[in-house]
Protein backbone atom coordinates (compact mmCIF):
# COMPACT_ATOMS: atom_id res chain seq x y z
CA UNK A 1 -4.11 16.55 -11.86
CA UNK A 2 -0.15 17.53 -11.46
CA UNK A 3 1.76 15.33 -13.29
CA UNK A 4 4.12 14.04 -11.13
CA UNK A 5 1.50 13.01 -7.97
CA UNK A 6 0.22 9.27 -7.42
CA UNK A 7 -3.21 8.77 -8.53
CA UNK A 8 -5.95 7.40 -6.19
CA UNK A 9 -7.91 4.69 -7.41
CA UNK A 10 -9.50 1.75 -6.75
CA UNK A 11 -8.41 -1.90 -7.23
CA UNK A 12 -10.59 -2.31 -10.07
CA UNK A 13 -9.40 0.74 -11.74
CA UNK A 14 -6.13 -0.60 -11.15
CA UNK A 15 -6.79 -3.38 -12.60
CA UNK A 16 -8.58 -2.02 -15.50
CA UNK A 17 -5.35 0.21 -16.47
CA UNK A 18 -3.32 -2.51 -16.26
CA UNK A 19 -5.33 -4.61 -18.90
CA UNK A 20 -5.55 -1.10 -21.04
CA UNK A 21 -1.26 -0.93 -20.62
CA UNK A 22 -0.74 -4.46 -22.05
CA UNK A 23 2.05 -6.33 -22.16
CA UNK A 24 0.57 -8.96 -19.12
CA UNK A 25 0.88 -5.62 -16.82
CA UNK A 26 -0.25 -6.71 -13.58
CA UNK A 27 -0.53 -5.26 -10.08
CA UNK A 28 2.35 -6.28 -7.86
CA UNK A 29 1.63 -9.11 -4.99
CA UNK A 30 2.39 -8.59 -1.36
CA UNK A 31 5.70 -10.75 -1.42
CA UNK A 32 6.80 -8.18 -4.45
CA UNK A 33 5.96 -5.44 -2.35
CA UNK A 34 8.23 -7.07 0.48
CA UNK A 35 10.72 -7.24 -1.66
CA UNK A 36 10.92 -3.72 -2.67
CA UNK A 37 10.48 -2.79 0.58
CA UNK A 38 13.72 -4.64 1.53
CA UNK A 39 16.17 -3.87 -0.88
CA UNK A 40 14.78 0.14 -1.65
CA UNK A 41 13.13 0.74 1.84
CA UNK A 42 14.08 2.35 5.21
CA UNK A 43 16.44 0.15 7.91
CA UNK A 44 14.17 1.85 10.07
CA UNK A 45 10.52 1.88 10.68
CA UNK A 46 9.00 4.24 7.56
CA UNK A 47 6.76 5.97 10.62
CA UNK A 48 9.47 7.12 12.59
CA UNK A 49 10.92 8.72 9.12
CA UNK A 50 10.28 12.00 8.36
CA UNK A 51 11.59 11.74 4.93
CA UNK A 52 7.87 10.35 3.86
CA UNK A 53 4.79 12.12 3.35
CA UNK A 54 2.86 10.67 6.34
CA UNK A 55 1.21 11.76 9.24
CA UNK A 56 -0.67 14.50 7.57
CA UNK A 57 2.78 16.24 6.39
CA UNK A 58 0.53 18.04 3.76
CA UNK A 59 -2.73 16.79 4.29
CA UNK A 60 -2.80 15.29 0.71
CA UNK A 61 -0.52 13.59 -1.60
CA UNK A 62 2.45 15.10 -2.91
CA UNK A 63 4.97 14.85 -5.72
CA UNK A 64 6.84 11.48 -5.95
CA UNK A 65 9.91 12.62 -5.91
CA UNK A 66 9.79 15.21 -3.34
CA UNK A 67 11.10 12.51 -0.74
CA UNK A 68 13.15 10.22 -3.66
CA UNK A 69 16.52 8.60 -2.80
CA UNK A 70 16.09 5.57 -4.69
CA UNK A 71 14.28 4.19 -8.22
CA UNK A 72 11.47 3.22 -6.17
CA UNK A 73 9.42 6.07 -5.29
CA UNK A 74 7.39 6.57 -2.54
CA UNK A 75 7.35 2.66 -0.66
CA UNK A 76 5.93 4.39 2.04
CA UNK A 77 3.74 6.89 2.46
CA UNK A 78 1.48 9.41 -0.09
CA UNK A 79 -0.73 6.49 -1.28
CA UNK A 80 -1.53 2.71 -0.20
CA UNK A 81 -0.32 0.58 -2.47
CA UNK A 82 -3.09 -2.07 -3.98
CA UNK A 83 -1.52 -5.23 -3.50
CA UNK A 84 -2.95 -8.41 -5.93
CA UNK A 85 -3.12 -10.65 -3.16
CA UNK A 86 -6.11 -11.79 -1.32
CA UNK A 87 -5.93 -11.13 2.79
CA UNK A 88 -4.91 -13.94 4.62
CA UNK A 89 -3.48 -14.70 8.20
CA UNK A 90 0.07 -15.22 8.34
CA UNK A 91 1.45 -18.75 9.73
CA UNK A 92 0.81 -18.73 13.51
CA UNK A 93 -2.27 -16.27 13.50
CA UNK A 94 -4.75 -16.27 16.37
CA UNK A 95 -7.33 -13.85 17.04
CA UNK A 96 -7.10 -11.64 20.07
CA UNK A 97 -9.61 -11.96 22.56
CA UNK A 98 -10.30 -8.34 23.27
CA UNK A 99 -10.98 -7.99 19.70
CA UNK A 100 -11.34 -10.95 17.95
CA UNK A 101 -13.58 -9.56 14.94
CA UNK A 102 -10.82 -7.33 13.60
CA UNK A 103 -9.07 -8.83 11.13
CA UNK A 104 -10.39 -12.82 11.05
CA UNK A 105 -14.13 -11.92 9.57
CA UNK A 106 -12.00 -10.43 6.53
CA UNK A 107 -9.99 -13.50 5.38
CA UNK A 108 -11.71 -14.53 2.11
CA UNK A 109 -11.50 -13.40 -1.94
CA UNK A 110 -13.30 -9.96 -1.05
CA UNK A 111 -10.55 -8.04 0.83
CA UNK A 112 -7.64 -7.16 -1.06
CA UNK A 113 -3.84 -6.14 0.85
CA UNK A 114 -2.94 -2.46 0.90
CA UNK A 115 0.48 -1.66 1.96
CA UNK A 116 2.77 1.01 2.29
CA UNK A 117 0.89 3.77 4.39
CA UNK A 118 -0.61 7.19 2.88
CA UNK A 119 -0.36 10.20 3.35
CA UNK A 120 -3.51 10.01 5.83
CA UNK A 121 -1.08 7.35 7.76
CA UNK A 122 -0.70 8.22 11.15
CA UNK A 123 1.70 5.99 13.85
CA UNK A 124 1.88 1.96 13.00
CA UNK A 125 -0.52 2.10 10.36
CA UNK A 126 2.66 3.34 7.84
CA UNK A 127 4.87 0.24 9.34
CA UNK A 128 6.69 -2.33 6.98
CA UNK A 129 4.24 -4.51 8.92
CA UNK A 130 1.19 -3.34 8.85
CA UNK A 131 -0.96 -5.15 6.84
CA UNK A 132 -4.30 -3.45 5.37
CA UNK A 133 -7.25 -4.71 3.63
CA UNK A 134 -10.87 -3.47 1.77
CA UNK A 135 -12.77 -4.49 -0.38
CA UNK A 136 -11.92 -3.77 -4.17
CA UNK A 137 -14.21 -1.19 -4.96
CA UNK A 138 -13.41 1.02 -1.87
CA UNK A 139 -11.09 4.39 -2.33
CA UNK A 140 -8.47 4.55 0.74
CA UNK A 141 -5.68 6.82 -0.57
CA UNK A 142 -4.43 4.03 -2.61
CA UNK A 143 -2.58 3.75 -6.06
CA UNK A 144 -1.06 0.70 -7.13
CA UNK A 145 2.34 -0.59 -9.12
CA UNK A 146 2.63 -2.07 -12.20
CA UNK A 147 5.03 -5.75 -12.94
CA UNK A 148 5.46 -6.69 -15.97
């Protein structure tokens, strides 16, 4: 494994290193992840960026700081981010008739939030506000942050 590349793993893997790290490590929350995204993210949308590696740039993860202007690395793109907060509708949520099973069957303790896009990210899916969700033993090019 190179050093300097995001791992992929799984939320309980993630959450498994952060109980072996100590300290009351944790896995950040969606409204962390917002916040990062704010104050170290793109003014633009990350998809419309090519200073990210999405859309298949290399057809795997890369180096973190290949793309690194800030102290965050990689907000967007290489890996998902694993996210401890349950999926949930945000305030004003209504299904969509033409597809009203995609997102509402999912609200409940089993799906986890993903954010941040991957390397396998292609158009909206690596927005600021896209919001993904699996269950916690699934792999989806995702890593994960640790807050202490």
């Amino acid at each position: 494994m190179p050093f300097l590349w995001p791992v992929e793993v799984n939320f309980y893997e993630a959450e498994a290193y952060c109980r072996w790290f100590g300290s009351n490590a944790r896995i950040m929350s969606e409204s962390e992840f917002e916040l990062i995204s704010e104050r170290f993210g793109p003014e633009k949308e990350p998809f419309l960026l090519d200073s990210y590696n999405l859309n298949l740039k290399f057809c795997s993860p890369s180096d973190v700081n290949l793309f690194s202007k800030n102290v965050i690395h990689d907000i967007y793109g290489n890996v998902f981010q694993w996210l401890n907060t349950e999926f949930y509708p945000l305030p004003g949520f209504s299904t969509q008739y033409l597809y009203p099973q995609f997102s509402y069957p999912y609200f409940d303790k089993d799906h986890y939030m993903l954010k941040g896009g991957s390397w396998a990210s292609t158009g909206a899916s690596a927005s600021k506000y896209y919001r993904l969700w699996f269950r916690k033993h699934f792999f989806q090019h995702a890593g994960f942050r640790i807050c202490i």
